[in-house]
Protein backbone atom coordinates (compact mmCIF):
# COMPACT_ATOMS: atom_id res chain seq x y z
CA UNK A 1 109.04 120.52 231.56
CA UNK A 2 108.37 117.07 230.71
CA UNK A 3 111.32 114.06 230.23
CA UNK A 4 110.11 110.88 229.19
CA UNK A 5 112.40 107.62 228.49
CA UNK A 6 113.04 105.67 224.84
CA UNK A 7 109.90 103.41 224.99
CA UNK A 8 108.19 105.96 227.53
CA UNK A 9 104.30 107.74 227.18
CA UNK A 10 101.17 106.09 226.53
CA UNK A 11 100.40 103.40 224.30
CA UNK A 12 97.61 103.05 221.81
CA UNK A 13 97.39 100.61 218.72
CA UNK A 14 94.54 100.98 216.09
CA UNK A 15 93.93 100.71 212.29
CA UNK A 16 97.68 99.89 211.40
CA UNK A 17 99.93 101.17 213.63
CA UNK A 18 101.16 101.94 217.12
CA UNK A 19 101.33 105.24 218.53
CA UNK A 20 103.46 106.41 221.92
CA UNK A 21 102.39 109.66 223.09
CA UNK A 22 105.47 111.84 223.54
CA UNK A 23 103.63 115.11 224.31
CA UNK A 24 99.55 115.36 224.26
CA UNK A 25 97.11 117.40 224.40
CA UNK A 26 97.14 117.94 228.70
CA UNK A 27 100.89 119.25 227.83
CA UNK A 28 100.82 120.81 225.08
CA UNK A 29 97.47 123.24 225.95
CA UNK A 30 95.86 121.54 222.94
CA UNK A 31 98.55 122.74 220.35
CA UNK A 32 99.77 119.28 219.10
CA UNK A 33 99.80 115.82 219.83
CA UNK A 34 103.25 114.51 219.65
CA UNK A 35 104.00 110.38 218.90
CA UNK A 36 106.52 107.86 217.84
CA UNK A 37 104.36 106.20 215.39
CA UNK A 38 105.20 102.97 214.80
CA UNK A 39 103.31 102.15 211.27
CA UNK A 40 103.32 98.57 210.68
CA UNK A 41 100.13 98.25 208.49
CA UNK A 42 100.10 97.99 204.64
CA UNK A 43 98.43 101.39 204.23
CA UNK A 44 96.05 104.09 205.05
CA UNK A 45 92.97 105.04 203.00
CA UNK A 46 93.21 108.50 201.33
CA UNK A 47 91.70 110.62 203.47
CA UNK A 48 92.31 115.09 204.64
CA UNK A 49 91.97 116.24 208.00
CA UNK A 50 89.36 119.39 208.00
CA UNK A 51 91.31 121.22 211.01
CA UNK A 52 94.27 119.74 211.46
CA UNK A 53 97.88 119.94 209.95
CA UNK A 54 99.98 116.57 210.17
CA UNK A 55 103.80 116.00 209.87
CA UNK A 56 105.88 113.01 209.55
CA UNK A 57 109.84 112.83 210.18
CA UNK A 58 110.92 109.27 208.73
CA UNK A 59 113.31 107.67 211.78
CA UNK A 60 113.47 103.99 210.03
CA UNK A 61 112.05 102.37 207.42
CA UNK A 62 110.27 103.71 204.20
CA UNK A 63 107.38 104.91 202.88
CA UNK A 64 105.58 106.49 200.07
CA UNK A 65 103.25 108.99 200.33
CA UNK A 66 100.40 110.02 198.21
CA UNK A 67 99.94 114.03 198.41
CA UNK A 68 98.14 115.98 195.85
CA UNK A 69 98.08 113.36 193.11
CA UNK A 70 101.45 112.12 193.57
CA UNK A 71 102.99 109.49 195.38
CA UNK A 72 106.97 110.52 196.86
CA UNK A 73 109.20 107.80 198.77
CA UNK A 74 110.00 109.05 202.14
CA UNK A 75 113.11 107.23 204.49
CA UNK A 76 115.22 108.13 207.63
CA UNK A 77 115.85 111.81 207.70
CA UNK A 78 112.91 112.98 205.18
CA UNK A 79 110.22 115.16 206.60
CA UNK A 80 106.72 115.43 205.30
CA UNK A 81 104.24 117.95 206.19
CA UNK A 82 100.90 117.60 205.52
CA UNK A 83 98.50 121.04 205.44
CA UNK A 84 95.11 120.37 206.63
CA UNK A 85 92.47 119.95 204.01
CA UNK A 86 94.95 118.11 201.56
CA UNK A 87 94.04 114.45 200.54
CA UNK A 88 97.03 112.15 201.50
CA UNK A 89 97.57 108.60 202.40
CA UNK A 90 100.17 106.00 203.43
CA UNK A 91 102.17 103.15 202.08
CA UNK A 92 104.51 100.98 203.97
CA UNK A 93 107.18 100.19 201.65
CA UNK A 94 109.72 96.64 202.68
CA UNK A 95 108.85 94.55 205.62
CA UNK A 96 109.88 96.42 207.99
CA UNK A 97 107.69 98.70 210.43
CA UNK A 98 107.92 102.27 209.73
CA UNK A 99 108.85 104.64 212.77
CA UNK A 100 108.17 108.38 212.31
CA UNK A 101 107.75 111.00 215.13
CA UNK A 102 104.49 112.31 214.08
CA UNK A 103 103.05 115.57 215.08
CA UNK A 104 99.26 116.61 214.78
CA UNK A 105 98.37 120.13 215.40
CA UNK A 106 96.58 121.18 217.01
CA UNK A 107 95.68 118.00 219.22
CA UNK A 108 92.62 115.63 219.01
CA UNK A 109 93.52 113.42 216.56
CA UNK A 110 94.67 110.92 219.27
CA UNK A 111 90.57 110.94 220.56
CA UNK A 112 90.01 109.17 217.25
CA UNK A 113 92.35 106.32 217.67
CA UNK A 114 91.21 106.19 221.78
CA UNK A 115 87.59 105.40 220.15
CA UNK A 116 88.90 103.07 217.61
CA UNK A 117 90.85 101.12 220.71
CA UNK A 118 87.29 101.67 222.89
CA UNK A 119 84.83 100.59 220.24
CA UNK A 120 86.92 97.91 218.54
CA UNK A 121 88.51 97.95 215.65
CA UNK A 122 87.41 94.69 214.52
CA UNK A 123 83.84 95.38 214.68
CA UNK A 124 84.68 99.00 212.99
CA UNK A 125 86.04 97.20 209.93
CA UNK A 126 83.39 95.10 209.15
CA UNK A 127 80.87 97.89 209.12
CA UNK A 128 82.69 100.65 207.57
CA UNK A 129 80.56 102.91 207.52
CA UNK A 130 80.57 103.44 211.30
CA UNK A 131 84.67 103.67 210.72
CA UNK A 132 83.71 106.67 208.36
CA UNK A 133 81.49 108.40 210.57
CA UNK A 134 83.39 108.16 213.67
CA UNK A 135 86.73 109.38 211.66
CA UNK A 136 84.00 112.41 210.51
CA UNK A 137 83.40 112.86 214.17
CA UNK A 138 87.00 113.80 214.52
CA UNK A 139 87.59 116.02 211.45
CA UNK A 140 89.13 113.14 208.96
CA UNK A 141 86.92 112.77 205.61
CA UNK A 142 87.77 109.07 204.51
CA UNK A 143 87.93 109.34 200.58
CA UNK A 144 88.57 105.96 199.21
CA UNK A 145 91.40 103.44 199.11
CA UNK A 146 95.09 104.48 198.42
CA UNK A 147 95.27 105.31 195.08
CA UNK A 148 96.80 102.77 192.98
């Protein structure tokens, strides 16, 4: 069993927002990776995760979501589940941050964001391309910009 404290797990910020690990993979046996995201960014490129599902449960703030070639508006309470292959992306909607418990099964996701953190994320974003391939590295095919 595992308890951990409001503001409790380990920390990692890259590309946008802020993620607290609630449960990862060393708990879970790989199943999931379980954060309070903390999305504070203006969006996410439109990208799909090749073996991976993703869900988002809205705890403050609002988004909008762009999911098979339509964009919904998502705040406290909403749930959005994302099944892996489909093309979505993110945008933060009001000036507030965005806090969603965000789950990511099964887990490995959070090796991405680790590398991003490692590497740099300055030096990621102004080569791109080396953003791209290490996101390919970790099953997410970047697609383009959020639509619209």
């Amino acid at each position: 069993m595992t308890l951990l404290g409001p503001a409790r797990g380990d920390r990692m910020t890259a590309l946008g927002s802020t993620y607290t690990t609630k449960a990862g993979a060393e708990v879970t046996g790989g199943a999931y990776w379980l954060v309070e995201e903390e999305f504070w960014g203006e969006t996410t490129p439109l990208h799909r995760h090749s073996s991976a599902e993703e869900a988002f449960y809205v705890l403050s703030g609002r988004v909008a979501a762009w999911l098979e070639e339509t964009e919904i508006e998502a705040g406290p309470g909403a749930f959005l589940l994302v099944p892996r292959g489909t093309p979505h992306a993110l945008r933060r909607l009001g000036d507030d941050p965005v806090r969603m418990l965000t789950v990511v099964s099964p887990a490995g996701m959070e090796g991405f964001f680790a590398a991003v953190e490692r590497i740099g994320e300055e030096s990621l974003l102004a080569e791109p391309e080396l953003l791209v391939s290490l996101a390919a590295e970790f099953g997410t095919e970047v697609l383009g910009e959020y639509p619209g």
